[in-house]
N, C-alpha and C. Protein backbone atom coordinates (compact mmCIF):
# COMPACT_ATOMS: atom_id res chain seq x y z
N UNK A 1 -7.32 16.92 -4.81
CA UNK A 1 -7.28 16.15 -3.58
C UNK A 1 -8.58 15.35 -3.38
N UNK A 2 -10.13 15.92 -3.75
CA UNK A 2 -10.93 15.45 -3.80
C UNK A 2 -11.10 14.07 -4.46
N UNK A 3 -10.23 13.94 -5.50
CA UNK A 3 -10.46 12.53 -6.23
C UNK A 3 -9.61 11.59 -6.06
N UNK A 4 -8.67 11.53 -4.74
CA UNK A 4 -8.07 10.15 -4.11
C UNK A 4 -8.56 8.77 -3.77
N UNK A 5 -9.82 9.42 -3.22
CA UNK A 5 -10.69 8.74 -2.76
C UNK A 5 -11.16 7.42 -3.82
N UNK A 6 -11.60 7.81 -4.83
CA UNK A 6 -11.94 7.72 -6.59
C UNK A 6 -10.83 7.06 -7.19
N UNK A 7 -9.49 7.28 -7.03
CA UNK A 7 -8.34 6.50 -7.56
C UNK A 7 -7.94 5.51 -7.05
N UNK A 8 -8.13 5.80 -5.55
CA UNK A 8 -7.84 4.27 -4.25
C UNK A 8 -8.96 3.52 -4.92
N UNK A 9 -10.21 3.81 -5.18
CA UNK A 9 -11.42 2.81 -5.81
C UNK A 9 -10.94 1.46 -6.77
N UNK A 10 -11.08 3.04 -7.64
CA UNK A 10 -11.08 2.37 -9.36
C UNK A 10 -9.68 1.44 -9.73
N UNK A 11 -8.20 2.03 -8.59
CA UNK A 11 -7.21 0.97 -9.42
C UNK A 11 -6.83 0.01 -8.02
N UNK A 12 -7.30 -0.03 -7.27
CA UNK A 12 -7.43 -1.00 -6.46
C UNK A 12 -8.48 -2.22 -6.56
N UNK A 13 -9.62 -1.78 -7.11
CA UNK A 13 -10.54 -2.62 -7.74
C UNK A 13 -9.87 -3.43 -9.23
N UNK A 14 -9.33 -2.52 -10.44
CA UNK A 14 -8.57 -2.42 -11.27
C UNK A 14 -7.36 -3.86 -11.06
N UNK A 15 -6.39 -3.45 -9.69
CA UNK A 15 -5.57 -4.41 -9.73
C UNK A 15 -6.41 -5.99 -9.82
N UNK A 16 -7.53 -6.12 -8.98
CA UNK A 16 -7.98 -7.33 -9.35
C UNK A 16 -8.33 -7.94 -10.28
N UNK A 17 -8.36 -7.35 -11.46
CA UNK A 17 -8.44 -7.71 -12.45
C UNK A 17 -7.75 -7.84 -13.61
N UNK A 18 -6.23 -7.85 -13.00
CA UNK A 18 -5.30 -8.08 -14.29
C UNK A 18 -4.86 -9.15 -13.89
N UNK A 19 -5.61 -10.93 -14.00
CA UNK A 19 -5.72 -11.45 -14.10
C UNK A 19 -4.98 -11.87 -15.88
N UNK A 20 -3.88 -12.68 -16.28
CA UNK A 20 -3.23 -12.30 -17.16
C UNK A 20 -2.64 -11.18 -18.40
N UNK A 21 -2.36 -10.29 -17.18
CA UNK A 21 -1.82 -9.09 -17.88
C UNK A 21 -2.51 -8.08 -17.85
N UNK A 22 -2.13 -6.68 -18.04
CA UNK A 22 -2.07 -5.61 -17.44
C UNK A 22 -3.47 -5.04 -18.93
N UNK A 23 -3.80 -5.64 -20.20
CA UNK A 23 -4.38 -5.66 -20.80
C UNK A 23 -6.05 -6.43 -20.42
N UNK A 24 -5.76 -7.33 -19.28
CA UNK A 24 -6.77 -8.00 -19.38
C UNK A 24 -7.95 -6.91 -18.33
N UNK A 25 -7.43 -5.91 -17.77
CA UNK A 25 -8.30 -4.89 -17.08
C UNK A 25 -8.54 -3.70 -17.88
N UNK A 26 -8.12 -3.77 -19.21
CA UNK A 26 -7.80 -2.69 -19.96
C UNK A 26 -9.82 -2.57 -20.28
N UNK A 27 -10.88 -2.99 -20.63
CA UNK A 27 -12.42 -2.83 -20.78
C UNK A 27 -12.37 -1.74 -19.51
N UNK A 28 -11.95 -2.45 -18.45
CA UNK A 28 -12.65 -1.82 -17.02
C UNK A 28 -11.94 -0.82 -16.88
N UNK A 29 -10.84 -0.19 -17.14
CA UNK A 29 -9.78 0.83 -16.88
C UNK A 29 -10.59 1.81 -17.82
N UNK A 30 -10.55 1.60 -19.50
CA UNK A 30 -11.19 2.16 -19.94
C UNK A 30 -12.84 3.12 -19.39
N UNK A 31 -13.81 2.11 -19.66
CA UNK A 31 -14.81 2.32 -18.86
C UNK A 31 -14.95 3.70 -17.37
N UNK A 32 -13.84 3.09 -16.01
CA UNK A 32 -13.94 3.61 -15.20
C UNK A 32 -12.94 5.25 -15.79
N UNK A 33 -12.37 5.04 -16.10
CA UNK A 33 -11.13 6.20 -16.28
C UNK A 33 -11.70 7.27 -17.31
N UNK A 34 -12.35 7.20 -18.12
CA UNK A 34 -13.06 7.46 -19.30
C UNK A 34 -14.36 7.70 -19.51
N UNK A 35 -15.36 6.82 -19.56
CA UNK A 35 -16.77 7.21 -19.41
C UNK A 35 -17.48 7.28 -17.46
N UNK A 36 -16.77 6.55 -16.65
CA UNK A 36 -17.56 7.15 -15.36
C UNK A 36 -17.25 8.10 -15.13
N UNK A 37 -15.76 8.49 -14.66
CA UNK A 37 -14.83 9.98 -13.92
C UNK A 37 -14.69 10.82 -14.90
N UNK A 38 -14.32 10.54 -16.46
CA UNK A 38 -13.70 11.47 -17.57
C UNK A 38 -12.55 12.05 -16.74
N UNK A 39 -11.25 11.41 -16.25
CA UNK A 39 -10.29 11.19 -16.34
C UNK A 39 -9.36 11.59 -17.42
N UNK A 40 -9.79 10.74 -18.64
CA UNK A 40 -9.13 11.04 -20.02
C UNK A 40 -10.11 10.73 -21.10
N UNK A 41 -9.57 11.38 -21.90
CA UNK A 41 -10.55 10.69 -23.44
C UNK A 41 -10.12 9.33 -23.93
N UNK A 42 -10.75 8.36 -24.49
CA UNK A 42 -10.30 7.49 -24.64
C UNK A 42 -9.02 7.63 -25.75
N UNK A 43 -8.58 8.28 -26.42
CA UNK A 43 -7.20 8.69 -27.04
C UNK A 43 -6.48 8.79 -25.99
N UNK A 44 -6.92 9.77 -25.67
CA UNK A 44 -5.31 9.94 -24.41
C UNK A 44 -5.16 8.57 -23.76
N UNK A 45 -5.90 7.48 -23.25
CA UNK A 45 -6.05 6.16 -22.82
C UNK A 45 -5.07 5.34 -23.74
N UNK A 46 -5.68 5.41 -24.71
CA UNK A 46 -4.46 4.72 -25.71
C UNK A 46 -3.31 4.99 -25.60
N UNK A 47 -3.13 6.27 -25.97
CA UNK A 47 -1.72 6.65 -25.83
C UNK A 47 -0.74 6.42 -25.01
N UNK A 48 -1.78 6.49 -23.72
CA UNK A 48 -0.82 6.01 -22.42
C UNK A 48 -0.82 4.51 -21.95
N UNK A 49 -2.01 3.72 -22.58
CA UNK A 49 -1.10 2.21 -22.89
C UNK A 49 -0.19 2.32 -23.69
N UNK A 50 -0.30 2.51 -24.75
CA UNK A 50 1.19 2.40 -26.20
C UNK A 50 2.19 2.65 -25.48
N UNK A 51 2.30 3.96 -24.75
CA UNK A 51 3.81 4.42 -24.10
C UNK A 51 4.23 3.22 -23.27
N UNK A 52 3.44 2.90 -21.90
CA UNK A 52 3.29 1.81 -21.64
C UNK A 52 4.08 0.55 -21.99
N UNK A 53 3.43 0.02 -23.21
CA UNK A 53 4.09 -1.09 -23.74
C UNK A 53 5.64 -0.74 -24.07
N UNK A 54 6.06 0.63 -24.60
CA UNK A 54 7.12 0.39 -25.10
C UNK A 54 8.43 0.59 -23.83
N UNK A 55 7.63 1.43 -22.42
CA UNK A 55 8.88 1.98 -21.69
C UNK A 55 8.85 0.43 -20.91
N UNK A 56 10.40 0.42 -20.38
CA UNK A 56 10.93 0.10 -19.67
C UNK A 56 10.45 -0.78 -17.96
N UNK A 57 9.96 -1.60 -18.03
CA UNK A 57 9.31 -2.73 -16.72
C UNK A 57 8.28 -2.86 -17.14
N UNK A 58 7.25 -3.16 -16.37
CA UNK A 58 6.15 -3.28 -16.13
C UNK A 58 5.68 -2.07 -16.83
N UNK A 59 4.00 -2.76 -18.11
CA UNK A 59 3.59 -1.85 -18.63
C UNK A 59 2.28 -1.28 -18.38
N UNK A 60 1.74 -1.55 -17.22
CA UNK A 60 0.82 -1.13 -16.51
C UNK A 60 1.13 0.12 -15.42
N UNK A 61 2.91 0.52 -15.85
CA UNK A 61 3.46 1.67 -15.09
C UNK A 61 2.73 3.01 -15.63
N UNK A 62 2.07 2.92 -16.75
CA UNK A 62 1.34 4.36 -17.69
C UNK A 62 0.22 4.27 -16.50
N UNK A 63 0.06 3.96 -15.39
CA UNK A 63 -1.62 4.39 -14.54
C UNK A 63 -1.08 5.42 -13.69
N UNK A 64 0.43 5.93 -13.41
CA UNK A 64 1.07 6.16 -12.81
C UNK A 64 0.86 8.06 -13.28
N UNK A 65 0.90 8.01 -15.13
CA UNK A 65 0.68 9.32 -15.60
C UNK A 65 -1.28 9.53 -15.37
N UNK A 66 -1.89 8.48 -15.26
CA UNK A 66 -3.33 8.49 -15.01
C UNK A 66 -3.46 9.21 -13.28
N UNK A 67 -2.90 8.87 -12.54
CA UNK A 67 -2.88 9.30 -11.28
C UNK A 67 -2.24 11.03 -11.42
N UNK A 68 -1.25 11.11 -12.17
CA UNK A 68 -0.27 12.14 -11.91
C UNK A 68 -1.75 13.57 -12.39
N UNK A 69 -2.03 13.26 -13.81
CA UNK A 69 -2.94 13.93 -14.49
C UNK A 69 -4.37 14.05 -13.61
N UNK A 70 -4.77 13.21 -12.85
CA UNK A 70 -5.74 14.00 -12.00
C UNK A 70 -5.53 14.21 -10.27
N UNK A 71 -4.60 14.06 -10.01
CA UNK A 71 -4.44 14.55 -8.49
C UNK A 71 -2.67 14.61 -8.16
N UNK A 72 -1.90 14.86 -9.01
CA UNK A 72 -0.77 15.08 -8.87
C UNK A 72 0.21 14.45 -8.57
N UNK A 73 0.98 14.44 -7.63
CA UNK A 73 2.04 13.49 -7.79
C UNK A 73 1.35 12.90 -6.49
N UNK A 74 0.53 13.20 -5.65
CA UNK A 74 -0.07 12.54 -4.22
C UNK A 74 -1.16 11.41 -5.40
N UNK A 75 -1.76 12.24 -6.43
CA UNK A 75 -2.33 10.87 -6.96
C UNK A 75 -1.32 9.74 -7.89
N UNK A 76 -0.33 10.09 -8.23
CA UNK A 76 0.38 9.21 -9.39
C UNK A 76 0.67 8.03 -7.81
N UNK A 77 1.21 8.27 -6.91
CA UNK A 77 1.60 7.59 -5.72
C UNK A 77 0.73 6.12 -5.30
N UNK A 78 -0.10 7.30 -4.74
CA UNK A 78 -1.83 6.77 -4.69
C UNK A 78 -2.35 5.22 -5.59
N UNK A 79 -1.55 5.82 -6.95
CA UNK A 79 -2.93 5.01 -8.07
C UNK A 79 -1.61 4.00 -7.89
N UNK A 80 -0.28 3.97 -7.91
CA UNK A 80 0.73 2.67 -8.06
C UNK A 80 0.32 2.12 -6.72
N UNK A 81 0.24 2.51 -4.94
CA UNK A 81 -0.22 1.73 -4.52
C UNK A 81 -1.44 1.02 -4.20
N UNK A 82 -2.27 1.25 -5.31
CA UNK A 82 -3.62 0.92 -5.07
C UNK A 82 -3.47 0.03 -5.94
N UNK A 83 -2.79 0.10 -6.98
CA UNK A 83 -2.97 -0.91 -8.23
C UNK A 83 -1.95 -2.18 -7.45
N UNK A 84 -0.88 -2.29 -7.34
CA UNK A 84 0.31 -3.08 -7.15
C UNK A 84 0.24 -3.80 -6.04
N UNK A 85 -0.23 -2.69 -4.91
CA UNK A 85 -0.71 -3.62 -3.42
C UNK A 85 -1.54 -4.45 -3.07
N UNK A 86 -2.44 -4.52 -3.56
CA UNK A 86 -3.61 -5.76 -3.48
C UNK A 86 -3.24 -6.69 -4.19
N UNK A 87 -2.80 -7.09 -5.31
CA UNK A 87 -2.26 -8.28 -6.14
C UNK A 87 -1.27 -8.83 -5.98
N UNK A 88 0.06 -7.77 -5.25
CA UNK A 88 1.19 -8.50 -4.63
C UNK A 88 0.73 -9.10 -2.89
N UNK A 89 -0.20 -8.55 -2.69
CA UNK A 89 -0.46 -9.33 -1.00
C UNK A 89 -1.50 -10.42 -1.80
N UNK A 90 -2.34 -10.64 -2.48
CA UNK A 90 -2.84 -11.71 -3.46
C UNK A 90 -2.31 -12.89 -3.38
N UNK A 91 -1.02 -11.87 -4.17
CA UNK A 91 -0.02 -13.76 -4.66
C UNK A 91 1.15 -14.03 -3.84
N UNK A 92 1.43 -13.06 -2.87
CA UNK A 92 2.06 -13.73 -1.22
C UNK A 92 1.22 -14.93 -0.82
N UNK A 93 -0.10 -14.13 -0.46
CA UNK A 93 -0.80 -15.45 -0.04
C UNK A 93 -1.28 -16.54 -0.53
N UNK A 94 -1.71 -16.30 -1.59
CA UNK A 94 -2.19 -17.62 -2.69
C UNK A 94 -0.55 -18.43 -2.76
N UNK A 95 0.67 -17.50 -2.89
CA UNK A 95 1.39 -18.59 -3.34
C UNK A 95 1.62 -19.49 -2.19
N UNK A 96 2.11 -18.66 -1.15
CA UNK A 96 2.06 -19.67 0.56
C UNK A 96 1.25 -20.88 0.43
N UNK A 97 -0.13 -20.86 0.14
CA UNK A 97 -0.75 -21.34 0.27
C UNK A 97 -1.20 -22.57 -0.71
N UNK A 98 -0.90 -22.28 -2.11
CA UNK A 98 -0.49 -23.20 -3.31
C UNK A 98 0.35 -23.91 -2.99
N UNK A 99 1.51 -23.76 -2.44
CA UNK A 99 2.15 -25.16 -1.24
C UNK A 99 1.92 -25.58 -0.75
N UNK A 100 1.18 -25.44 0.15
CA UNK A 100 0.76 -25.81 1.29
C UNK A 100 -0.66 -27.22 0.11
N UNK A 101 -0.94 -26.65 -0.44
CA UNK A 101 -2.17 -27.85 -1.26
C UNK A 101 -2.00 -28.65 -2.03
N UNK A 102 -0.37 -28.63 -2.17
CA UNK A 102 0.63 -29.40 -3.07
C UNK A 102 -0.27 -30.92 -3.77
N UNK A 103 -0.83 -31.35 -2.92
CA UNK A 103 -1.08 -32.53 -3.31
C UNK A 103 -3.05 -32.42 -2.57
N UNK A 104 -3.49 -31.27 -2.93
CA UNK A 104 -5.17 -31.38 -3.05
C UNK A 104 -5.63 -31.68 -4.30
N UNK A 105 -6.94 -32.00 -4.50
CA UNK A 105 -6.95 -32.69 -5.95
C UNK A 105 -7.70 -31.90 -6.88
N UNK A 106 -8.05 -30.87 -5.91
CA UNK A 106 -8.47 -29.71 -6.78
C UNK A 106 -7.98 -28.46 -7.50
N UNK A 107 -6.53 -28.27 -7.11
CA UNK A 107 -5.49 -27.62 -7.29
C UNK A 107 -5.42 -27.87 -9.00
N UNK A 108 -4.89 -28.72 -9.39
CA UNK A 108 -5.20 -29.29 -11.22
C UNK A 108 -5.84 -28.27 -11.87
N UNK A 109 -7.88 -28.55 -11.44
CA UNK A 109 -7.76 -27.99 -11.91
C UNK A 109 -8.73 -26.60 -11.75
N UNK A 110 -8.28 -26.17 -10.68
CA UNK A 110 -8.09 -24.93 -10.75
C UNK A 110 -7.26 -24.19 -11.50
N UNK A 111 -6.06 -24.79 -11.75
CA UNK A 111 -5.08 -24.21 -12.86
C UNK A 111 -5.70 -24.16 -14.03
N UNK A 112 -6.22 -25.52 -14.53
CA UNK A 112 -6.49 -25.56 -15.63
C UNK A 112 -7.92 -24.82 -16.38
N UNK A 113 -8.62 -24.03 -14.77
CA UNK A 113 -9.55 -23.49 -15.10
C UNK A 113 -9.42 -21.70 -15.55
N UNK A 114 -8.32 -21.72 -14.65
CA UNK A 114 -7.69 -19.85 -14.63
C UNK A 114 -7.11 -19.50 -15.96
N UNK A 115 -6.90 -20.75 -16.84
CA UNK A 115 -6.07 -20.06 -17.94
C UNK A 115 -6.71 -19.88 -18.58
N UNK A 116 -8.16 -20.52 -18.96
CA UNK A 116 -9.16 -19.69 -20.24
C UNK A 116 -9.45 -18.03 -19.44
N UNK A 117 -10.13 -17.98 -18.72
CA UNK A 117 -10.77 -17.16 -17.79
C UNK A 117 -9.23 -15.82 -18.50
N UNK A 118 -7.90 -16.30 -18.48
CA UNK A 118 -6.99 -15.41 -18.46
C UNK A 118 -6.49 -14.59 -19.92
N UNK A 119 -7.30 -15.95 -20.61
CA UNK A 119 -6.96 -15.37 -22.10
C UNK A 119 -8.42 -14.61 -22.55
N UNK A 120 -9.39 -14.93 -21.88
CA UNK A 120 -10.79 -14.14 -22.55
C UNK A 120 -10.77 -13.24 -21.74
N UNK A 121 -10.10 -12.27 -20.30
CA UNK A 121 -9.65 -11.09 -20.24
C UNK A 121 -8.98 -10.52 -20.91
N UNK A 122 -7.39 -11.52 -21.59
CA UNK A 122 -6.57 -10.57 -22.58
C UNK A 122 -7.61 -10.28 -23.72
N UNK A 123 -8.60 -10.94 -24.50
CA UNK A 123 -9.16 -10.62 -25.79
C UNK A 123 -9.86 -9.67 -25.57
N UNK A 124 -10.92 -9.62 -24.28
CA UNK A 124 -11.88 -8.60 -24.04
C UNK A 124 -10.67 -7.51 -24.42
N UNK A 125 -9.85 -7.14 -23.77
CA UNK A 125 -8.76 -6.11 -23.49
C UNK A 125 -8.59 -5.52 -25.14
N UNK A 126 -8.20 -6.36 -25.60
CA UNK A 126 -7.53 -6.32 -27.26
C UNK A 126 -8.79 -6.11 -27.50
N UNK A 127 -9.66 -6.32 -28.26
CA UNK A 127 -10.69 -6.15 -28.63
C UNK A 127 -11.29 -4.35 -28.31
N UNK A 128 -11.12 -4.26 -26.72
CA UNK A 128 -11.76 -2.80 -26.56
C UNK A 128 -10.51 -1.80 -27.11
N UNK A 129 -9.64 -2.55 -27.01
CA UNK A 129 -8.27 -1.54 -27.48
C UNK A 129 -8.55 -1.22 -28.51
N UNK A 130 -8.63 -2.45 -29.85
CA UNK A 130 -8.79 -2.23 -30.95
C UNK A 130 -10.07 -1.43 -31.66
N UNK A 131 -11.05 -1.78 -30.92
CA UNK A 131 -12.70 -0.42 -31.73
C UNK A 131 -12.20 0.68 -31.82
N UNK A 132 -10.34 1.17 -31.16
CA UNK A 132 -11.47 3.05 -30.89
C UNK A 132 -9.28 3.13 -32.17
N UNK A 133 -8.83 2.05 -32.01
CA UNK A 133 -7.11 2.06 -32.59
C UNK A 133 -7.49 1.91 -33.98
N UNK A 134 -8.00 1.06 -33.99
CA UNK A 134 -8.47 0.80 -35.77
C UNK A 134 -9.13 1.09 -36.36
N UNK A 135 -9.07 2.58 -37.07
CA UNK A 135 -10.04 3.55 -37.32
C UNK A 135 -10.26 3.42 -39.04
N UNK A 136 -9.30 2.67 -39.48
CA UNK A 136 -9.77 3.12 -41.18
C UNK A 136 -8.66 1.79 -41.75
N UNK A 137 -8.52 1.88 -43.02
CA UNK A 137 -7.55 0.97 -43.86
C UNK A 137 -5.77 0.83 -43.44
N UNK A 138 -6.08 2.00 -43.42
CA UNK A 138 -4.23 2.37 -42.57
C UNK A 138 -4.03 1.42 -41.85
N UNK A 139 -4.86 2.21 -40.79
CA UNK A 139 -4.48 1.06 -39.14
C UNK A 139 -4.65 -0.12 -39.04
N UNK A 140 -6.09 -0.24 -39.86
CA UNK A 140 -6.01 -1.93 -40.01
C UNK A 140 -4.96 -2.62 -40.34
N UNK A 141 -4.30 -2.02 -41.69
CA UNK A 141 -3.05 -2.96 -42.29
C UNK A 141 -2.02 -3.12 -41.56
N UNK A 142 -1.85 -1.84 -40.38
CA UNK A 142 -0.84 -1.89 -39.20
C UNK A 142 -0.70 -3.01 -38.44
N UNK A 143 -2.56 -3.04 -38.11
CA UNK A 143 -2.54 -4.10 -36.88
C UNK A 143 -2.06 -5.51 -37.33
N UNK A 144 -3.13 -5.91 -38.68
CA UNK A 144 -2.86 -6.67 -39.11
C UNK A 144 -1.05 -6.95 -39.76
N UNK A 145 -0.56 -6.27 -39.89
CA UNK A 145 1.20 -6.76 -40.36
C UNK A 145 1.62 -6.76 -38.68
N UNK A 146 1.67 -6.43 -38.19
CA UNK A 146 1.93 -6.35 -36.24
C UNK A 146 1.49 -7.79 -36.37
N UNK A 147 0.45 -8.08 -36.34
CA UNK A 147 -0.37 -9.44 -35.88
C UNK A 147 0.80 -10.37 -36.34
N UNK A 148 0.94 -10.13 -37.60
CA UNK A 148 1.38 -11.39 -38.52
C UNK A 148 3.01 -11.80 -38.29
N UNK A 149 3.40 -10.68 -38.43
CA UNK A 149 4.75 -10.69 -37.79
C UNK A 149 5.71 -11.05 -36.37
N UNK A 150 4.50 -10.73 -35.71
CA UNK A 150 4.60 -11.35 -34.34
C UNK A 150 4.05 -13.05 -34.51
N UNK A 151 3.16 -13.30 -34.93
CA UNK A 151 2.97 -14.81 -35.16
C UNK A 151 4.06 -15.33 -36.09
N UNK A 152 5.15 -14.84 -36.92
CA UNK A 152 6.05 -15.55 -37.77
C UNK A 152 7.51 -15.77 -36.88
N UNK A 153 7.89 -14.33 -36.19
CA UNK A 153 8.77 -14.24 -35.70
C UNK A 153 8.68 -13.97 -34.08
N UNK A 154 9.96 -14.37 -33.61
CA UNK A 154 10.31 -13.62 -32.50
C UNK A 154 11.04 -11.88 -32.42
N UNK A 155 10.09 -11.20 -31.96
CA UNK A 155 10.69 -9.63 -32.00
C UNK A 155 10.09 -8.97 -31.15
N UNK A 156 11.13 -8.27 -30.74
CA UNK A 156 10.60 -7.13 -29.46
C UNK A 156 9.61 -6.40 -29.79
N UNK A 157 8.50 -6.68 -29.07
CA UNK A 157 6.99 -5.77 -29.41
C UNK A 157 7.37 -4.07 -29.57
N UNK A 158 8.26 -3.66 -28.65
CA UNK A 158 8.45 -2.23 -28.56
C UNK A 158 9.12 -1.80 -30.07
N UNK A 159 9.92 -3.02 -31.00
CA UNK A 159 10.21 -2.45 -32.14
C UNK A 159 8.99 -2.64 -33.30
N UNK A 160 8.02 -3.40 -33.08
CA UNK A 160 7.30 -2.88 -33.43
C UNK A 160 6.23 -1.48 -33.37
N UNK A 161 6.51 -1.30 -32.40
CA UNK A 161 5.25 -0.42 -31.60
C UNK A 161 5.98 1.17 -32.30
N UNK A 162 7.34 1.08 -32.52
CA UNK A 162 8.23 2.29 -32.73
C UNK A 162 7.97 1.67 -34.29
N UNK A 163 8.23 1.30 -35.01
CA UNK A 163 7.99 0.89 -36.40
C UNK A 163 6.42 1.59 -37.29
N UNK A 164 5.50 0.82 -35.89
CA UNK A 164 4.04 1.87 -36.31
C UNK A 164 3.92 2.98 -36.11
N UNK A 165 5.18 3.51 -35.13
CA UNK A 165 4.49 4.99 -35.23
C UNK A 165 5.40 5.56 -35.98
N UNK A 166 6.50 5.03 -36.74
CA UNK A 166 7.13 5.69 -38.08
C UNK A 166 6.44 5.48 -39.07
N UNK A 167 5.54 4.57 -39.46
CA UNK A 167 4.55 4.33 -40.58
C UNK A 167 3.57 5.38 -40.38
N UNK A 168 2.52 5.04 -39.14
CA UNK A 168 1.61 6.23 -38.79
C UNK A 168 2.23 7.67 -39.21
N UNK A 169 3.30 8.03 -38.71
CA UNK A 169 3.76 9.59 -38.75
C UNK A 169 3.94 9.90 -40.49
N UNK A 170 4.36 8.76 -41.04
CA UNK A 170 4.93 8.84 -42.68
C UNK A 170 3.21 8.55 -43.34
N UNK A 171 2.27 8.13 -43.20
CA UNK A 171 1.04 7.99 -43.17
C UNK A 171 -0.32 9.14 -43.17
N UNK A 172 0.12 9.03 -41.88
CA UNK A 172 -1.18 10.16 -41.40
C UNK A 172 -0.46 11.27 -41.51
């Protein structure tokens, strides 16, 4: 019960920063969840992005087992409305209001400024994902055939994601 307080923080702060995608807060999730609170080890972190990516909606729903694992089901509650509520009252209002400026001349590019800003959160993200995922020759060749395959084709990430962990399991 003591660490509500600590979860209202970290994924309410957290929601502000998934600024293109639920990866692009993934440094700071890490960080806070991991080396400030020790929450989880950064494995278990992984793990519960991977699951993440592969279940069903929204894959920023794994903060949900992050809440559950340190304050129960009052924290799994907790950490979805701390994460979800500030970014959906966000873009209520920004969007109201992105109408309303329909024709300001700074609107442009503000757009055109949010989308780098959105992809050098996703890399930070990928990047911290990848130091602790890509541990040896194996994984590398994983990531890298993932990479490549997704740049050739169109395919459901989750059949990949189930693909690596039949390689990994036949592997490791």
């Amino acid at each position: 019960m003591s660490q509500i307080p600590a979860l209202v923080r970290v994924f309410a702060y957290l929601s502000l920063l998934t600024v293109g995608g639920g990866m692009a807060a993934f440094p700071e999730l890490k960080i806070l969840t991991v080396d400030v609170h020790h929450w989880l080890t950064f494995p278990q972190l992984i793990h519960l992005y991977s699951l993440g990516q592969m279940a069903p909606g929204p894959n920023m729903m794994m903060i949900v087992a992050i809440g559950e694992w340190v304050a129960g089901l009052l924290g799994a509650l907790v950490v979805v409305v701390a994460f979800f509520g500030p970014t959906s009252i966000l873009a209520l209002l920004v969007g109201r209001l992105w109408i309303r400026l329909g024709k300001w001349p700074w609107r442009e590019s503000i757009q055109l400024g949010l989308a780098p800003v959105s992809i050098g959160l996703l890399l930070a993200g990928c990047l911290s994902f990848a130091r602790e995922a890509v541990v040896g020759l194996e994984t590398a060749s994983i990531a890298a055939a993932t990479f490549l395959i997704l740049l050739r084709w169109k395919i459901n990430p989750a059949l990949l994601i189930l693909a690596a962990a039949v390689v990994g399991a036949l592997t490791f």
